[in-house]
Protein backbone atom coordinates (compact mmCIF):
# COMPACT_ATOMS: atom_id res chain seq x y z
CA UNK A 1 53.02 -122.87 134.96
CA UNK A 2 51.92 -125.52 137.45
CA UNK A 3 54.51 -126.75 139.67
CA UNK A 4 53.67 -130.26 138.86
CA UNK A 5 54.11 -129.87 135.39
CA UNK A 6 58.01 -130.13 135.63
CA UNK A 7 57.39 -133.34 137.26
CA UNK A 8 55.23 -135.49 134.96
CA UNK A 9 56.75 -137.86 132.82
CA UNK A 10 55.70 -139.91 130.24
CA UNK A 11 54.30 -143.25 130.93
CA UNK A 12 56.32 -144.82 128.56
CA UNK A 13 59.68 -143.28 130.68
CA UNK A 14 58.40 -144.64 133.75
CA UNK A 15 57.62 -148.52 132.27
CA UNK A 16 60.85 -148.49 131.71
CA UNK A 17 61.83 -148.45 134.90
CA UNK A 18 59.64 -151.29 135.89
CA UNK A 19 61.99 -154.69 137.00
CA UNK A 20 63.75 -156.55 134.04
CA UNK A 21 61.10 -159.48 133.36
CA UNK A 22 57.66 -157.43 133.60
CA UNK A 23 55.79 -157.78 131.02
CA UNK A 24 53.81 -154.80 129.86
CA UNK A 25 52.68 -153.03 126.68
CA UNK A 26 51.31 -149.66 125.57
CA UNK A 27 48.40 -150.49 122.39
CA UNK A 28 47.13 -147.92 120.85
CA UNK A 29 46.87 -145.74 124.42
CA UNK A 30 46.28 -148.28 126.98
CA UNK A 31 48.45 -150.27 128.99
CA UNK A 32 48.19 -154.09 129.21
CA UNK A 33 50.11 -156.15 131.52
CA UNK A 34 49.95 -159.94 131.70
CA UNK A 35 51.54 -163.01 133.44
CA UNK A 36 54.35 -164.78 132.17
CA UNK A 37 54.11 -167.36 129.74
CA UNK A 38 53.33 -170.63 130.24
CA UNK A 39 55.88 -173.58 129.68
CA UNK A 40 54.17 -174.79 125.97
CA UNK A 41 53.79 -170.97 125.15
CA UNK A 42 57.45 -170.52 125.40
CA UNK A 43 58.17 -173.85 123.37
CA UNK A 44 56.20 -172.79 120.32
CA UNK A 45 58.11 -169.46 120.84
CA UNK A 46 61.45 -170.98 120.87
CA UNK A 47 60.31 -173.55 118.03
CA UNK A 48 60.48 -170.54 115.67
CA UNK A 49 63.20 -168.93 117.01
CA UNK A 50 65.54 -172.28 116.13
CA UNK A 51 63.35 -172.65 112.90
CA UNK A 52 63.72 -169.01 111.18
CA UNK A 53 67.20 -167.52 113.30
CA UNK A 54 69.65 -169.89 111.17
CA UNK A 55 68.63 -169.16 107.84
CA UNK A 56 67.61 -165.57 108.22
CA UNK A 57 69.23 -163.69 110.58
CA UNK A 58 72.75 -165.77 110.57
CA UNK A 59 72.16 -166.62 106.76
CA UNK A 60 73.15 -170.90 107.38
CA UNK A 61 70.94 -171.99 104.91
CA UNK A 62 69.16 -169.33 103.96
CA UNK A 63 68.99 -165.35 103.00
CA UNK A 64 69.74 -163.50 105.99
CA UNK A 65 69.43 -159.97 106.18
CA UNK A 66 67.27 -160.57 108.97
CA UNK A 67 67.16 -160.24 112.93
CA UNK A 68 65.08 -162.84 114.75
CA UNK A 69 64.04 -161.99 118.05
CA UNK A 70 61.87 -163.14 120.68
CA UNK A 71 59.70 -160.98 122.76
CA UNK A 72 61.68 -157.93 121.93
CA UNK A 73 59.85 -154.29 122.62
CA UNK A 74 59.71 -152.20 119.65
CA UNK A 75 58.88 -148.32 120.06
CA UNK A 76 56.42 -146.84 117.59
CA UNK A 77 56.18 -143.07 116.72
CA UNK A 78 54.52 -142.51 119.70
CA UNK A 79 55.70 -144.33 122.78
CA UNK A 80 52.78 -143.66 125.19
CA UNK A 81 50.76 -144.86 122.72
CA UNK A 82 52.63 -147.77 121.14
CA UNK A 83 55.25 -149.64 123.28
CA UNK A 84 54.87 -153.60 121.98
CA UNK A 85 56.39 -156.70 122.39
CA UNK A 86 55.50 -159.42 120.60
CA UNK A 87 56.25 -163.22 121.32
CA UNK A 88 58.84 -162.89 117.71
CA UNK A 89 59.04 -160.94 116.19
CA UNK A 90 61.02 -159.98 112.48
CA UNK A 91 63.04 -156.92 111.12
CA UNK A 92 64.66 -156.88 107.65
CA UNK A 93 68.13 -155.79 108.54
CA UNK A 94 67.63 -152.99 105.03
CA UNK A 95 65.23 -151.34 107.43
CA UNK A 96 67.10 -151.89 110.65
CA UNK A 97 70.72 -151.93 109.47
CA UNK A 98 72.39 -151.73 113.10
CA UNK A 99 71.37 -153.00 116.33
CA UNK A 100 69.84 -150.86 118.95
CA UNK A 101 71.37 -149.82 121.86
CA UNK A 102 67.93 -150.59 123.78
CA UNK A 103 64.83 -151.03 121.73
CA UNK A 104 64.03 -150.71 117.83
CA UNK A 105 61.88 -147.22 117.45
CA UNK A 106 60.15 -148.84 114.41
CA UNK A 107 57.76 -151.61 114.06
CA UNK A 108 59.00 -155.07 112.60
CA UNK A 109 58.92 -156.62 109.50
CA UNK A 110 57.17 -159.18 110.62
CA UNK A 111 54.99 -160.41 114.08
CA UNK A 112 54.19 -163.43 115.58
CA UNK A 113 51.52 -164.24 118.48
CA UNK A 114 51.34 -167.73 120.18
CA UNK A 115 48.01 -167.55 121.95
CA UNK A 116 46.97 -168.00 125.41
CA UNK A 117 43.29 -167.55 126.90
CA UNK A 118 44.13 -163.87 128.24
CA UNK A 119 45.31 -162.86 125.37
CA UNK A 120 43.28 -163.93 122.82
CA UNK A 121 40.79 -161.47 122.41
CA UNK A 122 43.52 -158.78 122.66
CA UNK A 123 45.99 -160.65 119.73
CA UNK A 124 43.14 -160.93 117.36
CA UNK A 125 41.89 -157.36 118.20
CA UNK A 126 43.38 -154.29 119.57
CA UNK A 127 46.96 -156.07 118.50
CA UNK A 128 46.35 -156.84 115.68
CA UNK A 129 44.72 -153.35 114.32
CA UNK A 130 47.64 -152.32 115.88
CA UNK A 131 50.24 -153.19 114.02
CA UNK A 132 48.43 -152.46 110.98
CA UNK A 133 48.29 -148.99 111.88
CA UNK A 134 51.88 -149.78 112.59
CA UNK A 135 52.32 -151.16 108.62
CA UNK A 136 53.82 -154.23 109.72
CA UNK A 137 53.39 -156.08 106.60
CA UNK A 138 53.06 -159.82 107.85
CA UNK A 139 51.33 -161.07 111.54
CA UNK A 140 51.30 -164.80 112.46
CA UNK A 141 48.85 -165.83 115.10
CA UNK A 142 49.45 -169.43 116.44
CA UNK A 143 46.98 -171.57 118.22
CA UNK A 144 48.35 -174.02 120.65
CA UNK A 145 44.78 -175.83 120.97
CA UNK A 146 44.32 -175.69 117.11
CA UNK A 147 47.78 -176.49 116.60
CA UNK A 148 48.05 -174.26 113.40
CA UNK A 149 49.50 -170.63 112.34
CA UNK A 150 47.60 -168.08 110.45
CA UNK A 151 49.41 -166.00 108.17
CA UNK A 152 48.05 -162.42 107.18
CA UNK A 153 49.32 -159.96 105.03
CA UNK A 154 48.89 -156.09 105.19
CA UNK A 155 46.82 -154.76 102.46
CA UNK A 156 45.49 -150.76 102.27
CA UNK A 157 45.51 -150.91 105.87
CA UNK A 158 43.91 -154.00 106.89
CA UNK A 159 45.19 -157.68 107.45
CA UNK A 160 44.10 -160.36 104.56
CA UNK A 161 44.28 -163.89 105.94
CA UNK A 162 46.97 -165.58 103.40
CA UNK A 163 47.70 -168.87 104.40
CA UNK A 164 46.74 -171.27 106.71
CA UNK A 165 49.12 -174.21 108.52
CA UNK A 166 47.84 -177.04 109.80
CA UNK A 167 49.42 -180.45 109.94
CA UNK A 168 51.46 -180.50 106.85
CA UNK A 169 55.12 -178.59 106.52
CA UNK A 170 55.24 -175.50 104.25
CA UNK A 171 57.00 -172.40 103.79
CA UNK A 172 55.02 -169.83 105.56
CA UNK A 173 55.48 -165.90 103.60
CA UNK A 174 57.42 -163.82 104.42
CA UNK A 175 60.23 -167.01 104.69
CA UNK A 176 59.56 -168.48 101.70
CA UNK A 177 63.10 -169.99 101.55
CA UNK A 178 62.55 -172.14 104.92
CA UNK A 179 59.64 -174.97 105.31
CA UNK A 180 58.07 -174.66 108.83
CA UNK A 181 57.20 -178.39 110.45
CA UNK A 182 55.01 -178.77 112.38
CA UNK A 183 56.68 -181.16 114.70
CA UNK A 184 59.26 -178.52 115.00
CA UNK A 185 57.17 -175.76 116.52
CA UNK A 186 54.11 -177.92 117.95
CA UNK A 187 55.57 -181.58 119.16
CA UNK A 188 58.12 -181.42 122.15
């Protein structure tokens, strides 16, 4: 046995040990790293955050049974080749009945994407084909500069664009039971 051997250790294990505040994910193998958000990223971010946590995670107004949380990592099968952390994200508390002592080992619900121009390319590609092969059922990419969210929806594998907001308030799947303004998540 190689005397190194005992010494490697996952790349997942040692992220973790990176400073609180770094932001860093493993898709599908590789490891991305990016700055931190910018001041209108984190609005939008928040915007849903006092839009959807109310009525589904608390249940005032709404369903529940949810948990609402921004930029939470989520560990897939894998770790060192899935470690995400989307910008919301959504797990239906049936799925994920208690709350982890660190980080949920399976993929949400539901994922959200505000983006910026470095990530982009990556949201509408590798992350996004990523959390297909991750099954989670609903993604929301949000365009500050187009000021609108797309809504797909997993189907055999691959993500169906579903629904489109613009300018007018609607209820946006899979929270059917709350209408999403606009003003709310793009006006400050």
């Amino acid at each position: 046995m190689n005397a190194h051997a005992e010494h490697v250790r996952p790349l997942s294990q040692i992220l973790d040990e990176m400073p609180e505040g770094e932001k860093w994910e493993i898709i599908d193998g590789g490891l991305y790293c990016q700055a931190a958000c910018s001041f209108d990223h984190n609005l939008v971010r928040d915007g849903f955050i006092e839009t959807l946590r109310p009525p589904y995670q608390r249940g005032h107004g709404g369903p529940g049974g949810w948990w609402i949380l921004s930029e939470q990592r989520f560990i897939g099968p894998d770790p060192d080749k899935f470690t995400l952390e989307p910008d919301v994200a959504g797990w239906r508390k049936e799925r994920l009945p208690n709350r982890p002592k660190v980080y949920p080992n399976i993929a949400p619900d539901w994922a959200c994407e505000v983006l910026s121009d470095s990530t982009r390319e990556r949201d509408y590609g590798i992350k996004k084909r990523s959390y297909a092969k991750l099954r989670v059922q609903w993604y929301w990419i949000v365009s500050l500069e187009r000021r609108e969210i797309e809504v797909y929806q997993l189907f055999d594998g691959t993500y169906d664009l579903v629904q489109t907001l613009k300018n007018e308030a609607q209820a946006l799947p899979p929270f059917n039971d709350t209408v999403v303004e606009p003003s709310t998540v793009f006006d400050w």
